[in-house]
PDB file of N, CA and C in Angstrom:
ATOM      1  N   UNK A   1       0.840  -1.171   0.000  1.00  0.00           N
ATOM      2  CA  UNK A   1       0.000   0.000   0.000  1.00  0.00           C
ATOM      3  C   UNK A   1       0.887   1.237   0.000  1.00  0.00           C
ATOM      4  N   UNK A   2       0.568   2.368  -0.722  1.00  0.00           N
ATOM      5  CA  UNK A   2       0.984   3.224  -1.206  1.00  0.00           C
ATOM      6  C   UNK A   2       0.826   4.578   0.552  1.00  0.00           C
ATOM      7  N   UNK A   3       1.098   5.711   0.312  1.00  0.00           N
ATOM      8  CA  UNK A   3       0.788   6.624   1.122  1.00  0.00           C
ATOM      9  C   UNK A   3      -0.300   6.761   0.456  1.00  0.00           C
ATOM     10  N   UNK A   4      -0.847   7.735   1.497  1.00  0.00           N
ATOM     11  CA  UNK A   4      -2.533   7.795   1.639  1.00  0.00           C
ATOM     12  C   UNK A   4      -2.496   9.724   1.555  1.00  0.00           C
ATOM     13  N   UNK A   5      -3.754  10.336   0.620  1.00  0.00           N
ATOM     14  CA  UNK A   5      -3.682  11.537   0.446  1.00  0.00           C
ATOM     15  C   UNK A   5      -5.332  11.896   1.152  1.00  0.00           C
ATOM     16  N   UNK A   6      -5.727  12.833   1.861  1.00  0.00           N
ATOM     17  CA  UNK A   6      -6.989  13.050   2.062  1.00  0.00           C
ATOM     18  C   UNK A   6      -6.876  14.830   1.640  1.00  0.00           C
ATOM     19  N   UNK A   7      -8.017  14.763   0.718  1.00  0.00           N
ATOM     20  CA  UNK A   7      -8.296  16.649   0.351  1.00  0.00           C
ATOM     21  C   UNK A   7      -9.430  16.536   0.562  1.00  0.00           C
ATOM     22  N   UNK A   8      -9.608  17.947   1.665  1.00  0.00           N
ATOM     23  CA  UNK A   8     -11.216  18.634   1.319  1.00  0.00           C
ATOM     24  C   UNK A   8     -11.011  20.041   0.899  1.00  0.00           C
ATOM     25  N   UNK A   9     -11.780  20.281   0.113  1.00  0.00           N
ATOM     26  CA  UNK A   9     -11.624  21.257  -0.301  1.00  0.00           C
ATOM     27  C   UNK A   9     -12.946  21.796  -1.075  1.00  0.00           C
ATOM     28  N   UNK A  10     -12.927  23.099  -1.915  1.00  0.00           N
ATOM     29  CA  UNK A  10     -14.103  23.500  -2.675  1.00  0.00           C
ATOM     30  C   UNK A  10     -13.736  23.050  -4.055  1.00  0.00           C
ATOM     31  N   UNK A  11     -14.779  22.506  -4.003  1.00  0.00           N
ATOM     32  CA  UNK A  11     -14.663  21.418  -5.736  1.00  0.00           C
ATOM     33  C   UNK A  11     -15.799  21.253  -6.358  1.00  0.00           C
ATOM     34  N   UNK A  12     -16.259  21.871  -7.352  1.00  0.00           N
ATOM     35  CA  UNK A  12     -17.272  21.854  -7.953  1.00  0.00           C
ATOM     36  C   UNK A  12     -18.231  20.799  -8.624  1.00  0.00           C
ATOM     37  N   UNK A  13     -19.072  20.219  -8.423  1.00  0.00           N
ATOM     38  CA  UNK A  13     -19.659  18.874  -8.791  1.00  0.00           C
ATOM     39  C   UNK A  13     -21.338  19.264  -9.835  1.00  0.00           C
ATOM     40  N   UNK A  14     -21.359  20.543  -9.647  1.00  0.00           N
ATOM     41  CA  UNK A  14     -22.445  20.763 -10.926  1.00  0.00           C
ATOM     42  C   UNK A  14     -21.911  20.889 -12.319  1.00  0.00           C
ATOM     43  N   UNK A  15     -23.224  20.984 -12.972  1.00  0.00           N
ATOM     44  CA  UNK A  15     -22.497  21.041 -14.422  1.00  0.00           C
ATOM     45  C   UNK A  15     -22.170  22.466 -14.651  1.00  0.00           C
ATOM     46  N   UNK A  16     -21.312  22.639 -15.420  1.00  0.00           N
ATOM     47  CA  UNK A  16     -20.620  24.056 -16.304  1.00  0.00           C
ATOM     48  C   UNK A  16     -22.014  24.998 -16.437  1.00  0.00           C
ATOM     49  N   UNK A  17     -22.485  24.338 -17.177  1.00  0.00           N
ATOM     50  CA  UNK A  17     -23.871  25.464 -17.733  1.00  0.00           C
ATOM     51  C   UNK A  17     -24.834  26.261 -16.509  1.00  0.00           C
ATOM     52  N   UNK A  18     -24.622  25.370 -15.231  1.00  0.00           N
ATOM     53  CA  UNK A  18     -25.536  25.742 -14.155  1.00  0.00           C
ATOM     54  C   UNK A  18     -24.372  26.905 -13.185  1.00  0.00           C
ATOM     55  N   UNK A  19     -23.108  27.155 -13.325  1.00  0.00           N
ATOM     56  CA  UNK A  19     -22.669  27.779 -12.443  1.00  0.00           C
ATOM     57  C   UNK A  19     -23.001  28.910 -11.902  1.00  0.00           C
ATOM     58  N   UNK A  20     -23.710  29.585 -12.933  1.00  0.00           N
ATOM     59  CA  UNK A  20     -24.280  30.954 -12.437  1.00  0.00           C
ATOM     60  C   UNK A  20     -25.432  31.233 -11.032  1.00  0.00           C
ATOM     61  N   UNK A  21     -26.087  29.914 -11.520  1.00  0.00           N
ATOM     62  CA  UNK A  21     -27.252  29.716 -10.518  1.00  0.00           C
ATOM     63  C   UNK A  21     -26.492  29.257  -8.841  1.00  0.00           C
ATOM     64  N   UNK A  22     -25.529  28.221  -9.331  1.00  0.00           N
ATOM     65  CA  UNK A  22     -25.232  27.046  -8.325  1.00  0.00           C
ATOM     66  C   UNK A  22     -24.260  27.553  -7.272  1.00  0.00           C
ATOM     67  N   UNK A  23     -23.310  29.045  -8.133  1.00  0.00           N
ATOM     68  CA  UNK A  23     -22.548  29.409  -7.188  1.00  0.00           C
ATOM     69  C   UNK A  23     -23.187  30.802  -6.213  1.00  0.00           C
ATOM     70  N   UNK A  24     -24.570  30.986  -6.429  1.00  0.00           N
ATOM     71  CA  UNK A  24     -24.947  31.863  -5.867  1.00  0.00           C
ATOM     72  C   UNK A  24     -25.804  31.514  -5.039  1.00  0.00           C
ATOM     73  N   UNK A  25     -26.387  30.545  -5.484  1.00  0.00           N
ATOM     74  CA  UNK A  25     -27.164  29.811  -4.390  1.00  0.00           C
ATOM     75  C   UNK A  25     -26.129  29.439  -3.151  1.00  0.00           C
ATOM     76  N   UNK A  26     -25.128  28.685  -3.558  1.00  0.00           N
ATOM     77  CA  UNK A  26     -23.803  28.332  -2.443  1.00  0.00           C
ATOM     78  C   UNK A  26     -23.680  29.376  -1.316  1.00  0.00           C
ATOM     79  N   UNK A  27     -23.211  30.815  -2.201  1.00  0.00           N
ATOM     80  CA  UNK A  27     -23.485  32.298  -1.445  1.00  0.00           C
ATOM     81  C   UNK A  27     -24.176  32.770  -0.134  1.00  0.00           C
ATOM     82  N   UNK A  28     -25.717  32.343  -1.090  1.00  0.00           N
ATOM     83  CA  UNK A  28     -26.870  32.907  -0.375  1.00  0.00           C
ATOM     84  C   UNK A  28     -26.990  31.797   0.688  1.00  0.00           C
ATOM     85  N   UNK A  29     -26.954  31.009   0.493  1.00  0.00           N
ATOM     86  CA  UNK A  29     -26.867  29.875   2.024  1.00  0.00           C
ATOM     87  C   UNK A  29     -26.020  30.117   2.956  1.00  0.00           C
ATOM     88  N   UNK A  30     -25.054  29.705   2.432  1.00  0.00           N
ATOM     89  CA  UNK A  30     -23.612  30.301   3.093  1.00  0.00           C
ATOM     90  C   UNK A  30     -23.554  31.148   4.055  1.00  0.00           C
ATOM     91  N   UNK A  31     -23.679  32.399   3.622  1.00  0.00           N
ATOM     92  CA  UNK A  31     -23.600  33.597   4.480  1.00  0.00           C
ATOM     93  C   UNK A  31     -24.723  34.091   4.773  1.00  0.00           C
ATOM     94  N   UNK A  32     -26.340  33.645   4.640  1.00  0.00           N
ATOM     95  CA  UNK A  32     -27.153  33.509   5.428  1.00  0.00           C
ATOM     96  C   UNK A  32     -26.849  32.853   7.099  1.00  0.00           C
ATOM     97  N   UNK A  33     -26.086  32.173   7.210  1.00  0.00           N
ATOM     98  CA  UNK A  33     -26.095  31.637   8.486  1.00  0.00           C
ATOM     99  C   UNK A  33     -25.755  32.745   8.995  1.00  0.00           C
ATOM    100  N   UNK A  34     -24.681  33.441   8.640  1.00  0.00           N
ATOM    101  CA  UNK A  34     -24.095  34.277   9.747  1.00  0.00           C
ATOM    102  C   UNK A  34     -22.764  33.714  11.008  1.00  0.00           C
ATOM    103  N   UNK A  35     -22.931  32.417  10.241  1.00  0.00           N
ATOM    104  CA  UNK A  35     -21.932  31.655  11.368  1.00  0.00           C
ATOM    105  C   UNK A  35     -20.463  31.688  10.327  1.00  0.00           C
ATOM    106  N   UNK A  36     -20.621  31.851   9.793  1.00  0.00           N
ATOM    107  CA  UNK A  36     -19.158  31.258   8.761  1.00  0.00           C
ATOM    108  C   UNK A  36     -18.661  32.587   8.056  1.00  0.00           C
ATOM    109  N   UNK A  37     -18.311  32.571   6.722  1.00  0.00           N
ATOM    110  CA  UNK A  37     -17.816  33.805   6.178  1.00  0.00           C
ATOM    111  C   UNK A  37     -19.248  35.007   5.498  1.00  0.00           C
ATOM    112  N   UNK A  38     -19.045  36.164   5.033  1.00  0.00           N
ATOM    113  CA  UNK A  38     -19.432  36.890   4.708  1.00  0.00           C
ATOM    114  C   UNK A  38     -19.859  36.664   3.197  1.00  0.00           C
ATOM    115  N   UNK A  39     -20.937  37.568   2.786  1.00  0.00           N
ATOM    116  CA  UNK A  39     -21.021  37.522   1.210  1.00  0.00           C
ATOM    117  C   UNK A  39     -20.154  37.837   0.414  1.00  0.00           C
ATOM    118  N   UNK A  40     -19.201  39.029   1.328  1.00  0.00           N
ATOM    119  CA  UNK A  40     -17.963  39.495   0.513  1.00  0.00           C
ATOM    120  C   UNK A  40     -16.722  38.246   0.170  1.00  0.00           C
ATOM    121  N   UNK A  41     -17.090  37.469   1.401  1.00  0.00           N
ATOM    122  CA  UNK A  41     -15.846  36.497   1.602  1.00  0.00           C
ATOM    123  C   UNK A  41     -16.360  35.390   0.337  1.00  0.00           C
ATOM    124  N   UNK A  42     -17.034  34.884   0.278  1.00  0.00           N
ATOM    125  CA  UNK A  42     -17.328  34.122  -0.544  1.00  0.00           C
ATOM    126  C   UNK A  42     -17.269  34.562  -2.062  1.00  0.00           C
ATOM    127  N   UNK A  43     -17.915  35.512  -2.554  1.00  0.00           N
ATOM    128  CA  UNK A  43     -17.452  36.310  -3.334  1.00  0.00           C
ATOM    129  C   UNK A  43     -16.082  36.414  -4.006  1.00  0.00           C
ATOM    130  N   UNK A  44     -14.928  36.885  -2.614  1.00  0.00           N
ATOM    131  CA  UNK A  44     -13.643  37.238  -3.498  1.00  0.00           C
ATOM    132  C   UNK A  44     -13.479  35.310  -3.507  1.00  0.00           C
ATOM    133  N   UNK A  45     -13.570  34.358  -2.987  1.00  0.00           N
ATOM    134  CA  UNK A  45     -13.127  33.473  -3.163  1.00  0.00           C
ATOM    135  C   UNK A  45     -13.449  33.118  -4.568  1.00  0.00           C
ATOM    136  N   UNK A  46     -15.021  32.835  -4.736  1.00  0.00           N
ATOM    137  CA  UNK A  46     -15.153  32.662  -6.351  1.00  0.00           C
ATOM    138  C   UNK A  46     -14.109  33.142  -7.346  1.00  0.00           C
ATOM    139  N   UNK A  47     -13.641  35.104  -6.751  1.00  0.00           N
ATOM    140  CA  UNK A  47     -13.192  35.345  -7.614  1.00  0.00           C
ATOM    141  C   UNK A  47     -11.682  35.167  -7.999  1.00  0.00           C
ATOM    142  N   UNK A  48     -10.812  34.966  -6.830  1.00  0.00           N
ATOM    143  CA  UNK A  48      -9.322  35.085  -6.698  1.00  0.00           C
ATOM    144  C   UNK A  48      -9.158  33.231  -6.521  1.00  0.00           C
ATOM    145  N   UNK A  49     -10.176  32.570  -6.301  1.00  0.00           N
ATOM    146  CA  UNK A  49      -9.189  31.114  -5.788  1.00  0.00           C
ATOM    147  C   UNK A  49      -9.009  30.039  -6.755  1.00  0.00           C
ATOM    148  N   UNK A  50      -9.712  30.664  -7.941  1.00  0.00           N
ATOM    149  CA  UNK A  50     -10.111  29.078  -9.130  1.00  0.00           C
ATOM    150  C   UNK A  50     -10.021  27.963  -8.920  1.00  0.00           C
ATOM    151  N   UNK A  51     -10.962  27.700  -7.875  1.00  0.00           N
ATOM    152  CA  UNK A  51     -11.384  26.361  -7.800  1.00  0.00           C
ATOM    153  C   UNK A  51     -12.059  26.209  -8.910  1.00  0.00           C
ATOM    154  N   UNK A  52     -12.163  24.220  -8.923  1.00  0.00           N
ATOM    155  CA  UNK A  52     -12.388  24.151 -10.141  1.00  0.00           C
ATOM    156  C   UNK A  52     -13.675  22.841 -10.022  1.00  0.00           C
ATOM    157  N   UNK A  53     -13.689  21.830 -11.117  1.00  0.00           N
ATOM    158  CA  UNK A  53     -14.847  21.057 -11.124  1.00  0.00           C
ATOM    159  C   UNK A  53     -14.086  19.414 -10.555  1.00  0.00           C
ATOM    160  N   UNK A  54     -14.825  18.979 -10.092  1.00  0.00           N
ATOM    161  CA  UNK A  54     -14.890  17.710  -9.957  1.00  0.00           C
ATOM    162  C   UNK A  54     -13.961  16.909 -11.006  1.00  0.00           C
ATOM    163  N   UNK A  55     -14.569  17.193 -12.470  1.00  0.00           N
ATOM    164  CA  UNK A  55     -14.116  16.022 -12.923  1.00  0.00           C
ATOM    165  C   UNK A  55     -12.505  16.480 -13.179  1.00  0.00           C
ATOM    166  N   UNK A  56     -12.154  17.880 -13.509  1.00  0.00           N
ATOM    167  CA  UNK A  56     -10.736  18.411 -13.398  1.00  0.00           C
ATOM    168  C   UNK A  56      -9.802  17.846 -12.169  1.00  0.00           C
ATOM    169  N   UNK A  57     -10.373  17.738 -10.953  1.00  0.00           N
ATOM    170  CA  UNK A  57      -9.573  17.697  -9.739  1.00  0.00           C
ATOM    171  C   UNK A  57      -9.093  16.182  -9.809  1.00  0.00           C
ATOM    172  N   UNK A  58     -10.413  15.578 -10.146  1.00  0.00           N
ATOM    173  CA  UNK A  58     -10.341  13.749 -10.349  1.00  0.00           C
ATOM    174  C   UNK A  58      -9.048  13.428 -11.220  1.00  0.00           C
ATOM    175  N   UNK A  59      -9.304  13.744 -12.304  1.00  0.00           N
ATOM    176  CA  UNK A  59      -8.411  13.717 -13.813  1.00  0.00           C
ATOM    177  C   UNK A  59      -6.531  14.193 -12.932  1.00  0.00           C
ATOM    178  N   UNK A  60      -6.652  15.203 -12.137  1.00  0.00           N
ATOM    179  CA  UNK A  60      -5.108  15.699 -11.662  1.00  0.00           C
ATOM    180  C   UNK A  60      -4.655  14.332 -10.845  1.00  0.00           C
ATOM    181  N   UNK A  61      -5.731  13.748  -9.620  1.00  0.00           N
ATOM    182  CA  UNK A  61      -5.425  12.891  -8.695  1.00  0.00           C
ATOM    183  C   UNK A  61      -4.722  11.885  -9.076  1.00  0.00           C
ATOM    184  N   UNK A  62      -5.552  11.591 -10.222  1.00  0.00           N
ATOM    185  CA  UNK A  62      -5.345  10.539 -11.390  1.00  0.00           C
ATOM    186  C   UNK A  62      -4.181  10.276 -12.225  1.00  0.00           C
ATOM    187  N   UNK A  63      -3.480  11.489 -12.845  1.00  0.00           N
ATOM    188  CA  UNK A  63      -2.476  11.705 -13.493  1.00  0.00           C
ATOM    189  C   UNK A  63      -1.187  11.986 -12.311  1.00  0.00           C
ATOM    190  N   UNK A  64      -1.131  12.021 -11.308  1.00  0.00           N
ATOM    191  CA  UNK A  64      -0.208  12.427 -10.419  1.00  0.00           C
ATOM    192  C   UNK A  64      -0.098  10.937  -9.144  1.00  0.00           C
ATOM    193  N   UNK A  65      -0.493   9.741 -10.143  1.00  0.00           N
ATOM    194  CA  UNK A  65      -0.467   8.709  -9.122  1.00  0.00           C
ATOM    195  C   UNK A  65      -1.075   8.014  -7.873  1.00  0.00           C
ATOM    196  N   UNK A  66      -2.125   8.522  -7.744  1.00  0.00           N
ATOM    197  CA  UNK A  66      -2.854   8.439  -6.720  1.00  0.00           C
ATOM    198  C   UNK A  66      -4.179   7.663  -7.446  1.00  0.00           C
ATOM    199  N   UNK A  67      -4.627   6.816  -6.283  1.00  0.00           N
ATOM    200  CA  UNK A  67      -6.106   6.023  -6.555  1.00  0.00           C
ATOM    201  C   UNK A  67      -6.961   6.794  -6.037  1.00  0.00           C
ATOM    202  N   UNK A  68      -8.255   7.327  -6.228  1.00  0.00           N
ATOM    203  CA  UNK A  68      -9.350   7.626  -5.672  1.00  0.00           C
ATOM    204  C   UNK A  68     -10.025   6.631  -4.845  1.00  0.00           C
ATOM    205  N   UNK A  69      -9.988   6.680  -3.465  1.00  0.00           N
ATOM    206  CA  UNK A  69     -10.212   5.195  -3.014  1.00  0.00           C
ATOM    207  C   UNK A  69     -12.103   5.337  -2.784  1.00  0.00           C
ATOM    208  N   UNK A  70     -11.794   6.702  -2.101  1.00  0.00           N
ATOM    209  CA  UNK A  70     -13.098   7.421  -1.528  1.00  0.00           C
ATOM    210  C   UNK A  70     -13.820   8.753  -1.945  1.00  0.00           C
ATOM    211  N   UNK A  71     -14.657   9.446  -1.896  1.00  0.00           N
ATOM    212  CA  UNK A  71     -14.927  10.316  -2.439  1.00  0.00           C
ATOM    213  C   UNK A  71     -16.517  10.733  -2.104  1.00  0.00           C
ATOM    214  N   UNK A  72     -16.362  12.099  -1.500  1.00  0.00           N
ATOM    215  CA  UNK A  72     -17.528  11.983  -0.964  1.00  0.00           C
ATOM    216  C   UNK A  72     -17.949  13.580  -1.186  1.00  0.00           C
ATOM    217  N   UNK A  73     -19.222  14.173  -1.623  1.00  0.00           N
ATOM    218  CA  UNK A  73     -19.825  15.744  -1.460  1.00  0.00           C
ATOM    219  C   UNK A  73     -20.794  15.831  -0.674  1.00  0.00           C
ATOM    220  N   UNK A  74     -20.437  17.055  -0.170  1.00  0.00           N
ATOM    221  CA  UNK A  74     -21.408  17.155   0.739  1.00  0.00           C
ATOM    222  C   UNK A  74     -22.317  18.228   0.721  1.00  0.00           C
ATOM    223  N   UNK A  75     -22.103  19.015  -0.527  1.00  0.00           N
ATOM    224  CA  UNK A  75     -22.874  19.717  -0.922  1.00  0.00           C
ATOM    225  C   UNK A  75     -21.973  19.652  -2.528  1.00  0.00           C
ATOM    226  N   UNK A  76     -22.904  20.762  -3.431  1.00  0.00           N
ATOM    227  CA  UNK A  76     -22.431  20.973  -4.902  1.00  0.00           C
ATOM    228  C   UNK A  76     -20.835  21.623  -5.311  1.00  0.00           C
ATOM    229  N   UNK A  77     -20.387  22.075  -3.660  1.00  0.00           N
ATOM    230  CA  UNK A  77     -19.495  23.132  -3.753  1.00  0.00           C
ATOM    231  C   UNK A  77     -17.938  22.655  -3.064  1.00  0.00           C
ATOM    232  N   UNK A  78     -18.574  21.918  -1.972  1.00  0.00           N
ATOM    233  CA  UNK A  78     -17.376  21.025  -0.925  1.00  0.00           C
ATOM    234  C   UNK A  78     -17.219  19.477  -1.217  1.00  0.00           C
ATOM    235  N   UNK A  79     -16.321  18.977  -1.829  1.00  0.00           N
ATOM    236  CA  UNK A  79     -15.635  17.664  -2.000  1.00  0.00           C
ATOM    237  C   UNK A  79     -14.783  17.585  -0.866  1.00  0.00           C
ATOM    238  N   UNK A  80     -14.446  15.991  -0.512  1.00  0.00           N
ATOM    239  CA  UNK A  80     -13.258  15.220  -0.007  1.00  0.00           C
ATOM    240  C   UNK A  80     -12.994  14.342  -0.879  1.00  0.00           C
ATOM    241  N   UNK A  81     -11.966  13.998  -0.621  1.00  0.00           N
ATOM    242  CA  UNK A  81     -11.059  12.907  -1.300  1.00  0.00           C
ATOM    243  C   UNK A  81     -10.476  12.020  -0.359  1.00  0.00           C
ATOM    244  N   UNK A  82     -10.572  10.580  -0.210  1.00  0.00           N
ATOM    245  CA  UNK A  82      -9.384   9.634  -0.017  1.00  0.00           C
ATOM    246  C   UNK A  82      -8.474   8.995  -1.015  1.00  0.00           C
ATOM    247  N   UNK A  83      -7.463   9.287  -1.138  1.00  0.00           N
ATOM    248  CA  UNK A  83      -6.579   8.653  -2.405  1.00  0.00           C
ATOM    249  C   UNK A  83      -4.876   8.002  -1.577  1.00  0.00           C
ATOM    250  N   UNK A  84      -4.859   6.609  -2.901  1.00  0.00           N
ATOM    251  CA  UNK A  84      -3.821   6.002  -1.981  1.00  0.00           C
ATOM    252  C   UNK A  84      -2.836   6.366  -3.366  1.00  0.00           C
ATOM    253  N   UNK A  85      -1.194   6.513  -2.572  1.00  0.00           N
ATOM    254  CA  UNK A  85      -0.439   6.367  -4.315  1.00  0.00           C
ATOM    255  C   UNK A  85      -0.064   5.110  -4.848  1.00  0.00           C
ATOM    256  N   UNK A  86      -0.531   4.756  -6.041  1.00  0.00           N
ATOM    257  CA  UNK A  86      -0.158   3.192  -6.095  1.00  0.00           C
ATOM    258  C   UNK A  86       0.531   3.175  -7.494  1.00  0.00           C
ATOM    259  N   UNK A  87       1.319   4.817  -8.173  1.00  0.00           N
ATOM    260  CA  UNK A  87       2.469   4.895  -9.486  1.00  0.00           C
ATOM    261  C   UNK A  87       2.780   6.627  -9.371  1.00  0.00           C
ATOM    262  N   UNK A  88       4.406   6.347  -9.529  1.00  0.00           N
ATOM    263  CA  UNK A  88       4.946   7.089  -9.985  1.00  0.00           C
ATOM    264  C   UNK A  88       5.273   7.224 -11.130  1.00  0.00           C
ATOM    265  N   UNK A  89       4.607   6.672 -11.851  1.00  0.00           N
ATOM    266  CA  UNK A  89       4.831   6.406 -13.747  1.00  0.00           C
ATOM    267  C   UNK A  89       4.548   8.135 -14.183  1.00  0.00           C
ATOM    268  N   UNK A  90       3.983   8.923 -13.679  1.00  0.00           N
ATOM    269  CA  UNK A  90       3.543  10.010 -14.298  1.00  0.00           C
ATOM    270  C   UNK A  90       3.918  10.884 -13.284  1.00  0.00           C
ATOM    271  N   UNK A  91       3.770  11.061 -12.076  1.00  0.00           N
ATOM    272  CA  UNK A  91       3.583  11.524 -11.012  1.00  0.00           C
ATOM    273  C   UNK A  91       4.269  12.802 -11.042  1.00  0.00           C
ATOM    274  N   UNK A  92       4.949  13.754 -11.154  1.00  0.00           N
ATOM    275  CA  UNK A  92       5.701  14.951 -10.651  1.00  0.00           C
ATOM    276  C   UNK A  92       5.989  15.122 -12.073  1.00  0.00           C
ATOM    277  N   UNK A  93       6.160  14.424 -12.751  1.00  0.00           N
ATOM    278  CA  UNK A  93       6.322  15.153 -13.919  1.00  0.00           C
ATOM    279  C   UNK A  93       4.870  15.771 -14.833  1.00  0.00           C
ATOM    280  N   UNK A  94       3.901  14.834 -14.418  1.00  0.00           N
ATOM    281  CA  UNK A  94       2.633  15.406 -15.061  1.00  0.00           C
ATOM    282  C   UNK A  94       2.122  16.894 -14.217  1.00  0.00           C
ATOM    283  N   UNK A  95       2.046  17.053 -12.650  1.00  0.00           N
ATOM    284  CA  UNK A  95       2.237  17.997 -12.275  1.00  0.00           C
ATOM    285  C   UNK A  95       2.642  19.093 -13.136  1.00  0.00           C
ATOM    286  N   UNK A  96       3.883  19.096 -12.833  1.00  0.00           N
ATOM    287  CA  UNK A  96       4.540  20.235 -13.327  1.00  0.00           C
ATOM    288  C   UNK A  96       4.566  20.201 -14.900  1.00  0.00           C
ATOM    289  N   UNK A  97       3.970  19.853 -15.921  1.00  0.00           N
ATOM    290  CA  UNK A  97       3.804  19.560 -17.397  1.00  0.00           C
ATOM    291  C   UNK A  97       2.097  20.582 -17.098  1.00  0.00           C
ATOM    292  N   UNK A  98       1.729  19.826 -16.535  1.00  0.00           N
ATOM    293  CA  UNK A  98       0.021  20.336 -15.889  1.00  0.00           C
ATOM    294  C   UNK A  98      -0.020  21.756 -16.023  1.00  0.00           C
ATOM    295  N   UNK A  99       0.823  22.348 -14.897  1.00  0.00           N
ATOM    296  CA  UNK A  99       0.532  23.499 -14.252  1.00  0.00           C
ATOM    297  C   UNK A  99       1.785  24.601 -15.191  1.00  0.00           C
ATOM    298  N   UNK A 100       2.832  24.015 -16.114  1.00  0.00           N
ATOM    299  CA  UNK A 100       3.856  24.267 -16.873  1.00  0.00           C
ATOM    300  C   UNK A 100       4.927  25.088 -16.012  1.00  0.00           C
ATOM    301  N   UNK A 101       5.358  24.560 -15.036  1.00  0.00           N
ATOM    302  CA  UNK A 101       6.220  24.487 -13.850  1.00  0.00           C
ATOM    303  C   UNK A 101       7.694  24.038 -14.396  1.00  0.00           C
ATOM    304  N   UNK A 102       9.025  24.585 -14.999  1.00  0.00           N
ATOM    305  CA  UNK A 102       9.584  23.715 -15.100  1.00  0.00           C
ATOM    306  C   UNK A 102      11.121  24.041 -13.843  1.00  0.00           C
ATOM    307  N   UNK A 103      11.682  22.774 -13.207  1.00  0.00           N
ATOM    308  CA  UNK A 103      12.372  22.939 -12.188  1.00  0.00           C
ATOM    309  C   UNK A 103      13.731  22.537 -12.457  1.00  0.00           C
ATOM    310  N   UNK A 104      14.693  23.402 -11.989  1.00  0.00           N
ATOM    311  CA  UNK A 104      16.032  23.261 -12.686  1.00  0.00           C
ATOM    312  C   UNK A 104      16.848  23.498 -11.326  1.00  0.00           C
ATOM    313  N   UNK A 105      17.489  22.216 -11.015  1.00  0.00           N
ATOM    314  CA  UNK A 105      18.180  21.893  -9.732  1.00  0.00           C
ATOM    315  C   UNK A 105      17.003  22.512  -8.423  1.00  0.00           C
ATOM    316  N   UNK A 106      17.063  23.183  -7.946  1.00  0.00           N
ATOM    317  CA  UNK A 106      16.643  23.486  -6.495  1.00  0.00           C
ATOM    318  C   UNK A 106      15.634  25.095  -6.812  1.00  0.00           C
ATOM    319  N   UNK A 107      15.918  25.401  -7.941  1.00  0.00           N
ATOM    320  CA  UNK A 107      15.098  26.299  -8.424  1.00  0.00           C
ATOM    321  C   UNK A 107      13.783  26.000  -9.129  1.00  0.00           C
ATOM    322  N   UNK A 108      12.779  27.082  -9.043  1.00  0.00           N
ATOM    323  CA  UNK A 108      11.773  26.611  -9.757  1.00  0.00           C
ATOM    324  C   UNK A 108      11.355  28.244 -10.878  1.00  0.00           C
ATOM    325  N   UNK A 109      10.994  27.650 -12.092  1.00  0.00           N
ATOM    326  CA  UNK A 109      11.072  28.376 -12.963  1.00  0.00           C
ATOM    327  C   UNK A 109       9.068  28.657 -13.393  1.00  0.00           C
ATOM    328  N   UNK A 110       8.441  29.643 -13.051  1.00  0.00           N
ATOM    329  CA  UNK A 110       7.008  29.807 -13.143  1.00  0.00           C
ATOM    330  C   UNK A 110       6.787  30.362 -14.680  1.00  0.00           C
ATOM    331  N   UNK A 111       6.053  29.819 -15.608  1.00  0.00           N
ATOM    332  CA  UNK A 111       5.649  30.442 -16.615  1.00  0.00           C
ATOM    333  C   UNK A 111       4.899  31.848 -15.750  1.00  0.00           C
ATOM    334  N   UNK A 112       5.144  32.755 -17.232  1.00  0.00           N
ATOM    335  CA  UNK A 112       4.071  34.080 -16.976  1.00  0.00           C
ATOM    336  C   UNK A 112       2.831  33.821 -16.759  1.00  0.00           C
ATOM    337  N   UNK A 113       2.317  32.445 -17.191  1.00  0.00           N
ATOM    338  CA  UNK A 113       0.605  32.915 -17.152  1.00  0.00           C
ATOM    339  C   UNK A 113       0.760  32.712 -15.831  1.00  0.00           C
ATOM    340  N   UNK A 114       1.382  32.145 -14.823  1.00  0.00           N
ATOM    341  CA  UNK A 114       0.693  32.240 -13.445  1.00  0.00           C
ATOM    342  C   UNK A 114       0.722  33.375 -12.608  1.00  0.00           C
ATOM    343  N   UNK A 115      -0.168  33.467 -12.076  1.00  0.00           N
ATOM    344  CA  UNK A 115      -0.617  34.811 -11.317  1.00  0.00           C
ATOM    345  C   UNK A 115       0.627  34.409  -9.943  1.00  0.00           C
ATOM    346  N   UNK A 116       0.824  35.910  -9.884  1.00  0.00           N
ATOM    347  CA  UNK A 116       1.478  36.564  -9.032  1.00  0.00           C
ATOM    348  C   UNK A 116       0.951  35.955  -7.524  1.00  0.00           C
ATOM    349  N   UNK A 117       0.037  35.995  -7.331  1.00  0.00           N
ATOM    350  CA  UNK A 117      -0.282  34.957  -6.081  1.00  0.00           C
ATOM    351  C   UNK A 117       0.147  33.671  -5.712  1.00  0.00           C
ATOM    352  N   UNK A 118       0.169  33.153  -6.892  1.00  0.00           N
ATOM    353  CA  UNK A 118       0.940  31.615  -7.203  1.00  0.00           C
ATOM    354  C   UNK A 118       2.455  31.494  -6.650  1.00  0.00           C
ATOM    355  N   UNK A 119       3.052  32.568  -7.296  1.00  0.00           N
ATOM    356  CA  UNK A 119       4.459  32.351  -7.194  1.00  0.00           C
ATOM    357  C   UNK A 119       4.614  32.521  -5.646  1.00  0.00           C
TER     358      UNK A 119
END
């Protein structure tokens, strides 16, 4: 058995065409409680964090060596993951091919498209 990866995170599980509706509804629940973050907070997250969809996050887990063992939503907006690694056949190099990362000795070299937050 491989090491074991657990992510929760915001991961999108509706379809593309519905986001308009699905991420505002998320919103309006959300920060209706009053217990958690703000409308603003949710908001800049949509806007600064690019989270992304389900089947994108699956497809990375996937290409970077890891099994999806488990997988669970708990709403349209919050995913977990259990994943075990069971190949390095692709693993760090698809990463960084992925995200176009390329690393030269102990340095790491960021294409321009990534945002300044990234680096």
């Amino acid at each position: 058995m491989g090491g074991l990866f657990y992510l929760e995170d915001v991961v999108f599980s509706f379809q593309p065409e519905s986001y308009c509706t699905a991420i505002q509804q998320w919103i309006d629940q959300a920060s209706a409680s009053g217990e958690s973050f703000s409308e603003k907070d949710f908001e800049g997250h949509v806007r600064d964090e690019y989270s992304t969809y389900s089947w994108i996050m699956e497809a990375m887990i996937e290409r970077t060596g890891f099994a999806i063992r488990k997988s669970e939503f708990r709403s349209p907006t919050i995913a977990s993951y259990i994943c075990e690694k069971v190949s390095d056949a692709q693993g760090v190099a698809a990463v960084q091919g992925a995200l176009g990362i390329v690393f030269y000795g102990r340095r790491r070299v960021l294409p321009a498209s990534v945002t300044p937050a990234v680096r």
